[in-house]
PDB file of N, CA and C in Angstrom:
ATOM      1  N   UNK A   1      15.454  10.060  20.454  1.00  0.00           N
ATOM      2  CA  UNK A   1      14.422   9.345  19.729  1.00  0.00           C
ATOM      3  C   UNK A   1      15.062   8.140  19.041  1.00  0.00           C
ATOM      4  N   UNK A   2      14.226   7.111  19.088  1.00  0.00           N
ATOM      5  CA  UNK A   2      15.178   5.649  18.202  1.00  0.00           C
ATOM      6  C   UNK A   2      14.591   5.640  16.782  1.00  0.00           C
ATOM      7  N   UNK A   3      15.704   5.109  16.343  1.00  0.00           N
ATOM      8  CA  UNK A   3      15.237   5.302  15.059  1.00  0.00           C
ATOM      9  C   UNK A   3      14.919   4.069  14.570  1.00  0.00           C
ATOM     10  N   UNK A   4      13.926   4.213  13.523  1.00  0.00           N
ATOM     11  CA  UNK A   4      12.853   2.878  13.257  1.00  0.00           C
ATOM     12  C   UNK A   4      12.982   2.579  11.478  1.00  0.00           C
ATOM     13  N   UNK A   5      13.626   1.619  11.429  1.00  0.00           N
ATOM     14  CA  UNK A   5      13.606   0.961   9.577  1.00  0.00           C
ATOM     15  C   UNK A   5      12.447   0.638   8.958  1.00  0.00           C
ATOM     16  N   UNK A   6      12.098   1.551   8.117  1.00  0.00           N
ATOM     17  CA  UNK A   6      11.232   1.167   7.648  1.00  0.00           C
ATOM     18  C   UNK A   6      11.644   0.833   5.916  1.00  0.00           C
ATOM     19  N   UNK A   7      10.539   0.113   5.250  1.00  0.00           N
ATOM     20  CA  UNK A   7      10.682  -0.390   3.913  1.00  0.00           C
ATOM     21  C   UNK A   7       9.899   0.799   3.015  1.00  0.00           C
ATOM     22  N   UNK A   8      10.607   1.600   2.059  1.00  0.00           N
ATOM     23  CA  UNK A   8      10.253   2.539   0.900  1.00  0.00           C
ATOM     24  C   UNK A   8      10.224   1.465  -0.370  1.00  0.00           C
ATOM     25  N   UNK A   9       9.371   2.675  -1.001  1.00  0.00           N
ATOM     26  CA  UNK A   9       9.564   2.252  -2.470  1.00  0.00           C
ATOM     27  C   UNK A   9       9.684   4.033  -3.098  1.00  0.00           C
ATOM     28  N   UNK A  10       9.795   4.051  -4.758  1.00  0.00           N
ATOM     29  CA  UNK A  10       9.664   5.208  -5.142  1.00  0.00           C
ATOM     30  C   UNK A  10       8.948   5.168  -6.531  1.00  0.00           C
ATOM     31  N   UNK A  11       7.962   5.721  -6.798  1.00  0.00           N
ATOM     32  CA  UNK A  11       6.812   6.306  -7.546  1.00  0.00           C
ATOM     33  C   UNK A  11       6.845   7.630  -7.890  1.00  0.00           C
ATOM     34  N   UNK A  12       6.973   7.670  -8.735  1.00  0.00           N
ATOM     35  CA  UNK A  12       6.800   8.886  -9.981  1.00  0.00           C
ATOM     36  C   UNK A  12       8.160  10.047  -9.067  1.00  0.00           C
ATOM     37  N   UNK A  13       8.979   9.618  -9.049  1.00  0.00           N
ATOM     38  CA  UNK A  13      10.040  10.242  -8.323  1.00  0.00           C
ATOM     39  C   UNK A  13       9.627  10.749  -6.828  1.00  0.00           C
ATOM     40  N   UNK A  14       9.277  10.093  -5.992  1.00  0.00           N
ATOM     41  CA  UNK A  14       8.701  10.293  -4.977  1.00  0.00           C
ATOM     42  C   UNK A  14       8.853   9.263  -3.525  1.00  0.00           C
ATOM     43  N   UNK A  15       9.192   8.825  -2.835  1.00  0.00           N
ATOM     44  CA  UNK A  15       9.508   8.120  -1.663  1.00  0.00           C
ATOM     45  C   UNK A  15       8.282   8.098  -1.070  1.00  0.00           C
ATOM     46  N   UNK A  16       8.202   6.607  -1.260  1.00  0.00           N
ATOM     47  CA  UNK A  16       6.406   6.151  -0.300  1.00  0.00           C
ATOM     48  C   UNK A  16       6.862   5.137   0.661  1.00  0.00           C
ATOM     49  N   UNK A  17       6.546   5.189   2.099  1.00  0.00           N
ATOM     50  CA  UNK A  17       6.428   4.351   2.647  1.00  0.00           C
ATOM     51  C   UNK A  17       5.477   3.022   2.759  1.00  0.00           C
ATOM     52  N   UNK A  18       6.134   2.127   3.249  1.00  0.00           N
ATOM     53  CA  UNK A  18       5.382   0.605   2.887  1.00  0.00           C
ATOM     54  C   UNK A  18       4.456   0.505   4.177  1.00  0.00           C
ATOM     55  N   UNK A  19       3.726   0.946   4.512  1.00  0.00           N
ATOM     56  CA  UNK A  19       2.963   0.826   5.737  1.00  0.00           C
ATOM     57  C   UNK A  19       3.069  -0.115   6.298  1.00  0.00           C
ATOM     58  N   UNK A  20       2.224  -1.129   5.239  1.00  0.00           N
ATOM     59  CA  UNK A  20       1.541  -2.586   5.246  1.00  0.00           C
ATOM     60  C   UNK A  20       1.538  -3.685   3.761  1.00  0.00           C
ATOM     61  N   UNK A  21       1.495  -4.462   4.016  1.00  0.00           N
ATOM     62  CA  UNK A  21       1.052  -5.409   3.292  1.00  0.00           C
ATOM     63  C   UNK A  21       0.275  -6.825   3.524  1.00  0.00           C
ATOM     64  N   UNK A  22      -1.058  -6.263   2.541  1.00  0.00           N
ATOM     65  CA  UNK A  22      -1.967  -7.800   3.257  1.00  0.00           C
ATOM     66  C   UNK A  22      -2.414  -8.554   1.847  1.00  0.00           C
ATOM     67  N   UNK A  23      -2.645  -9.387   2.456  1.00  0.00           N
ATOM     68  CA  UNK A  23      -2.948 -10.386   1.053  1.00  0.00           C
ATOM     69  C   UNK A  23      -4.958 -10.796   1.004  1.00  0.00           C
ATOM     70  N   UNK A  24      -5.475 -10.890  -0.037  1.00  0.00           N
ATOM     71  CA  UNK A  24      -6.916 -11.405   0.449  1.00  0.00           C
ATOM     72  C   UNK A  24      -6.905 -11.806  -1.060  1.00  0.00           C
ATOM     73  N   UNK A  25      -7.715 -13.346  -1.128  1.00  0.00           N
ATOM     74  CA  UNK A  25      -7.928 -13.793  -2.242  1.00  0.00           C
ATOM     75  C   UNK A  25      -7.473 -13.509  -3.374  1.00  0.00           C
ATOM     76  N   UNK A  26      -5.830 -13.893  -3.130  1.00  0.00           N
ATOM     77  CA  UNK A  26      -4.722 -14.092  -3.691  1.00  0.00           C
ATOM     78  C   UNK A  26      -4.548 -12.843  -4.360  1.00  0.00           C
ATOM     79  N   UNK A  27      -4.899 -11.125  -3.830  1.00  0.00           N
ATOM     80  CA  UNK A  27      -4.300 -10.090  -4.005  1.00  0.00           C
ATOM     81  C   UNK A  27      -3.352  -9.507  -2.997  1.00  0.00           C
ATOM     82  N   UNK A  28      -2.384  -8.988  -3.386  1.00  0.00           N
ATOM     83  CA  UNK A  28      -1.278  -8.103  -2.229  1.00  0.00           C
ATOM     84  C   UNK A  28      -1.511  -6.917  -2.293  1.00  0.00           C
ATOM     85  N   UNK A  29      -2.259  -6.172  -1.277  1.00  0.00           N
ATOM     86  CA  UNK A  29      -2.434  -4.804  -1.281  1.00  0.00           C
ATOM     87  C   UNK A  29      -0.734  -4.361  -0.256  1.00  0.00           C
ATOM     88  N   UNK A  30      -0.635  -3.037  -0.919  1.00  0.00           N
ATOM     89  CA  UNK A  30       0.499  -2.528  -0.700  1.00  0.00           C
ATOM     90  C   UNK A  30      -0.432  -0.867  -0.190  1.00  0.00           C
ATOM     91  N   UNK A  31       0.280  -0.609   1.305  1.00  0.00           N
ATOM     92  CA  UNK A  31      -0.989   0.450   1.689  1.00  0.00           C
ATOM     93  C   UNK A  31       0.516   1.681   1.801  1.00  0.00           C
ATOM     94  N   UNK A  32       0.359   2.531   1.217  1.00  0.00           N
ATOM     95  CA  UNK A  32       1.904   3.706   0.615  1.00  0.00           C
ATOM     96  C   UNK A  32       1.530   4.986   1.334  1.00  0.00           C
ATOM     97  N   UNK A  33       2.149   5.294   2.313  1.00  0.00           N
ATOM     98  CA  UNK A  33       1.744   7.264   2.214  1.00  0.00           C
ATOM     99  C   UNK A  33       3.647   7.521   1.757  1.00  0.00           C
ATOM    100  N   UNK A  34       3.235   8.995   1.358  1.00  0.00           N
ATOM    101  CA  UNK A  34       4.495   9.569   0.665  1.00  0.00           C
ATOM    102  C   UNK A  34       5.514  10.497   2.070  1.00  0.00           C
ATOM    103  N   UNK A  35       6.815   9.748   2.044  1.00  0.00           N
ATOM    104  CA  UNK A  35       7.472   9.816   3.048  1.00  0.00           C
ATOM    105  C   UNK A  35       7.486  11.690   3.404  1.00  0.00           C
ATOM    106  N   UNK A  36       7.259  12.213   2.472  1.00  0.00           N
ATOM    107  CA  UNK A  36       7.178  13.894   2.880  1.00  0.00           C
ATOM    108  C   UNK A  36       6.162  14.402   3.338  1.00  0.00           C
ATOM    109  N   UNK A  37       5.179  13.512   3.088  1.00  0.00           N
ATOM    110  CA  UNK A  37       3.728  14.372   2.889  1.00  0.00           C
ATOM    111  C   UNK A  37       2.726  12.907   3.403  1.00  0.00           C
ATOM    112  N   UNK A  38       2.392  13.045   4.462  1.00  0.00           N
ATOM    113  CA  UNK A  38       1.557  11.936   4.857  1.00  0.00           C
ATOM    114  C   UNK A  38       0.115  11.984   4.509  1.00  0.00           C
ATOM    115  N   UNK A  39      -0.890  12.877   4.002  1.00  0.00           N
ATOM    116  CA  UNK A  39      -1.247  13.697   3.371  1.00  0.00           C
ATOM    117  C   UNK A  39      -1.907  12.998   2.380  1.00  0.00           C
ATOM    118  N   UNK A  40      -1.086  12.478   1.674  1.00  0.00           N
ATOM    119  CA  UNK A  40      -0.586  11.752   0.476  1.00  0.00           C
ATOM    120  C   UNK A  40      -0.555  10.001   0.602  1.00  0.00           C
ATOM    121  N   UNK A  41      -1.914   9.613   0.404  1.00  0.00           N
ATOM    122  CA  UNK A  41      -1.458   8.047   0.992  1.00  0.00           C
ATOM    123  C   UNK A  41      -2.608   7.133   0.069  1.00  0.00           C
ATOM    124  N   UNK A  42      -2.160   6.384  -0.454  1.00  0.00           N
ATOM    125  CA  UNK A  42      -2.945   5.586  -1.346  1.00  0.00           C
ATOM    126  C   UNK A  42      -2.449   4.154  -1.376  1.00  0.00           C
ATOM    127  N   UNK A  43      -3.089   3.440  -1.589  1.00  0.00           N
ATOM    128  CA  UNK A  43      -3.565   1.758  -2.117  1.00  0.00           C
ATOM    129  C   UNK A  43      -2.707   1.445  -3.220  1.00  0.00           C
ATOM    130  N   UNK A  44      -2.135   0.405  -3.548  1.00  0.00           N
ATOM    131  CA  UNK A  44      -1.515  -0.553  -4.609  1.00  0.00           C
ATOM    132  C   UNK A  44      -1.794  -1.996  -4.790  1.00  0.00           C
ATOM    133  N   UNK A  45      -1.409  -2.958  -5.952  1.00  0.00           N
ATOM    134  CA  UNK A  45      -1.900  -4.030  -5.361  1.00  0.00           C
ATOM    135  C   UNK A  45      -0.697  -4.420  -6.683  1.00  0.00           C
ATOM    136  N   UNK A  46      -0.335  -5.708  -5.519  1.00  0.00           N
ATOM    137  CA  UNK A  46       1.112  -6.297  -6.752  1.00  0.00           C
ATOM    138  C   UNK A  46       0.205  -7.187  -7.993  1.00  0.00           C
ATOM    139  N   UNK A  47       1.011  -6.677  -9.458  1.00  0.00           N
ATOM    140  CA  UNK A  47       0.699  -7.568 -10.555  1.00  0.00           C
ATOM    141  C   UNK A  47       1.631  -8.626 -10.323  1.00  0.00           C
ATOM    142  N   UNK A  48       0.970  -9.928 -10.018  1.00  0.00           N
ATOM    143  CA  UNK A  48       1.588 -11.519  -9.633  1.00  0.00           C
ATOM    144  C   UNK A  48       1.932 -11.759 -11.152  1.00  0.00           C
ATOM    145  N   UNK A  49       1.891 -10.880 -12.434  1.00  0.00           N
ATOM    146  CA  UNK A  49       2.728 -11.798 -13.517  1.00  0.00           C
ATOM    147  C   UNK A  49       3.694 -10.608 -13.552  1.00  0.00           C
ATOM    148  N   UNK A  50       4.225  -9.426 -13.197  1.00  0.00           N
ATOM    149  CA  UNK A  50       4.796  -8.849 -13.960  1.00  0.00           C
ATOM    150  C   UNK A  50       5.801  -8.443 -12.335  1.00  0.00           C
ATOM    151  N   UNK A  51       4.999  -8.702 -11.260  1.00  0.00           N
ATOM    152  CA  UNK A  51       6.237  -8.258 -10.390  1.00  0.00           C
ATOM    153  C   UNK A  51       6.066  -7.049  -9.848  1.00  0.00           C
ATOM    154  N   UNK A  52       5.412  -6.566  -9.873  1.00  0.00           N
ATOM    155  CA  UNK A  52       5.357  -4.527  -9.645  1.00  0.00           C
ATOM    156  C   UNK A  52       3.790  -4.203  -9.645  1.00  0.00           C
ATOM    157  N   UNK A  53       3.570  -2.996  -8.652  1.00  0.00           N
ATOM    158  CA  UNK A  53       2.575  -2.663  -7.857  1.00  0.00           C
ATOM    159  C   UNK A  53       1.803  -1.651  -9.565  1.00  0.00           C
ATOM    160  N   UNK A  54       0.490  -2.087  -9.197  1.00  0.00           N
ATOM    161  CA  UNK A  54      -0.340  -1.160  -9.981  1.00  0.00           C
ATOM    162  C   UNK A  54      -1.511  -1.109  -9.710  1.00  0.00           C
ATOM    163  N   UNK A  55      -2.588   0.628 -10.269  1.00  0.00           N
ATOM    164  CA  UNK A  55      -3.509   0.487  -9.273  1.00  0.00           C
ATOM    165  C   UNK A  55      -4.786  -0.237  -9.240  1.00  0.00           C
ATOM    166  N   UNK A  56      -5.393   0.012  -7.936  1.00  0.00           N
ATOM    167  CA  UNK A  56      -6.951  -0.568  -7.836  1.00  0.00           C
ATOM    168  C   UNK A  56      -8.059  -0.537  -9.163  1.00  0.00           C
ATOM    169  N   UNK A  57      -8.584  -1.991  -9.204  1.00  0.00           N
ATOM    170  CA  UNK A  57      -9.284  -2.041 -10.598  1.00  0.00           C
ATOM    171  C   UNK A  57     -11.101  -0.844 -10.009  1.00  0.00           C
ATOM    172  N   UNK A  58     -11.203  -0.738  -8.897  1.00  0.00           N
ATOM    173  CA  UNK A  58     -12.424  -0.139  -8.972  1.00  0.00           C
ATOM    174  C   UNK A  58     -12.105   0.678  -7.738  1.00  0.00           C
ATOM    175  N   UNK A  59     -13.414   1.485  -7.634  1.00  0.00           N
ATOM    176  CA  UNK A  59     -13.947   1.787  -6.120  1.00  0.00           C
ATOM    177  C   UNK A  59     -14.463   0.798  -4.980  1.00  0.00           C
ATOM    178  N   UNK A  60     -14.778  -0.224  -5.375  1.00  0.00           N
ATOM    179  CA  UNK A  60     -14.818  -1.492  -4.710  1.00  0.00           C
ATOM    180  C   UNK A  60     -13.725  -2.273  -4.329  1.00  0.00           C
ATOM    181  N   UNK A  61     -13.013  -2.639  -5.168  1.00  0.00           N
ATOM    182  CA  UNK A  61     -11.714  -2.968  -4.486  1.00  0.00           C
ATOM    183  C   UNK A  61     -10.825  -2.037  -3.391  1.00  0.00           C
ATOM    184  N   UNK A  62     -11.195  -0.867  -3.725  1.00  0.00           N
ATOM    185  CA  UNK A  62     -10.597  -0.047  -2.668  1.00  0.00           C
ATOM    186  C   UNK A  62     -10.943  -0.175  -1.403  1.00  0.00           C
ATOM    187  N   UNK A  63     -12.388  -0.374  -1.161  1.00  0.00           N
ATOM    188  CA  UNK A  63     -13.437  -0.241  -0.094  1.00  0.00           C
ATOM    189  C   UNK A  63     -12.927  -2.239   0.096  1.00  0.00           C
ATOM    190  N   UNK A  64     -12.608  -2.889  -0.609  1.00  0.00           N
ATOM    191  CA  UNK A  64     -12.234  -4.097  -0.123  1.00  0.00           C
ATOM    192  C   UNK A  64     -11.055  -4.404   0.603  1.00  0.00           C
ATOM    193  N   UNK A  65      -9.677  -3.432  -0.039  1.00  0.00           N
ATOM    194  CA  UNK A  65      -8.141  -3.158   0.663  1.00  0.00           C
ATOM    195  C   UNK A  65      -8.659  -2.645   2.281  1.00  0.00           C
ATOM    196  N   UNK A  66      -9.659  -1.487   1.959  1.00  0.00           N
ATOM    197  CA  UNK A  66      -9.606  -0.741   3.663  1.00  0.00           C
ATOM    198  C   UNK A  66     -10.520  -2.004   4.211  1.00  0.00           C
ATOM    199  N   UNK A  67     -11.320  -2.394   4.320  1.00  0.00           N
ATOM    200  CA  UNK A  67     -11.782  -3.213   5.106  1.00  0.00           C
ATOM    201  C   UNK A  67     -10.989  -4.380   5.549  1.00  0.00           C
ATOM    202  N   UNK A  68     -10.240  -4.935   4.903  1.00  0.00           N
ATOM    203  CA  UNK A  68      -8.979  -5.750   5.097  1.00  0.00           C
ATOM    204  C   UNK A  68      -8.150  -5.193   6.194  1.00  0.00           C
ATOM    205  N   UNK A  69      -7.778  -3.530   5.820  1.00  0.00           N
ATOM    206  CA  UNK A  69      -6.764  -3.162   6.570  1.00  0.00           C
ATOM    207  C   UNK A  69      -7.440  -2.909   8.022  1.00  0.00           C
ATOM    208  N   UNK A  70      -8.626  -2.231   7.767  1.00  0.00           N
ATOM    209  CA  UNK A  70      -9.382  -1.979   9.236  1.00  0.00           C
ATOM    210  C   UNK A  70      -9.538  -3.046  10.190  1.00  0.00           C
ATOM    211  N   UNK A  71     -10.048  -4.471   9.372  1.00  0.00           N
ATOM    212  CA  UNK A  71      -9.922  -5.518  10.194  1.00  0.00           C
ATOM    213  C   UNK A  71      -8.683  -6.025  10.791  1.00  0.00           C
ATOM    214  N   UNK A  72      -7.708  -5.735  10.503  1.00  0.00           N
ATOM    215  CA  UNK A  72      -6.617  -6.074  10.597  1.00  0.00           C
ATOM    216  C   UNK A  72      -6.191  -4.913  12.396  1.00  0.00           C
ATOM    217  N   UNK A  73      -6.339  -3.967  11.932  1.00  0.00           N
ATOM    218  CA  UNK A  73      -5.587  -2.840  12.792  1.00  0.00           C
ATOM    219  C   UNK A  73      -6.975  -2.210  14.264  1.00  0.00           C
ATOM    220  N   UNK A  74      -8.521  -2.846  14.158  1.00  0.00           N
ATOM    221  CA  UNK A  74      -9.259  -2.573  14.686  1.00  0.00           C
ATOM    222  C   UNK A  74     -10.021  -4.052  15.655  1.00  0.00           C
TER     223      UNK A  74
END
């Protein structure tokens, strides 16, 4: 099997993979499942003043990240 590099981050002591990253009206969604547990997979979006991922302001923005990502991958 070959082995494939992928980009982590780590959250609350935990290893998430970087799926994706898309940008839409100047937000960076960061799309994470947890490298143990795929299971386990949620949405981020970078704070552009502070540098570091934090979460979705609604249920709408969420439903705005997946439609981004769906368009993207469909």
């Amino acid at each position: 099997m070959e082995e494939v590099m992928v980009d982590t981050i780590e959250i609350d002591n935990k290893e998430y993979i970087i799926l994706d990253k898309l940008t839409n009206n100047n937000n960076t969604y960061y799309y994470l499942s947890n490298a143990n547990d795929p299971k386990d997979f949620f949405i981020q979006k970078l704070d552009n003043q502070k540098e570091n991922l934090i979460p979705l302001d609604s249920k709408e923005e969420f439903n705005i990240a997946m439609e981004i990502y769906s368009k993207k991958y469909n």
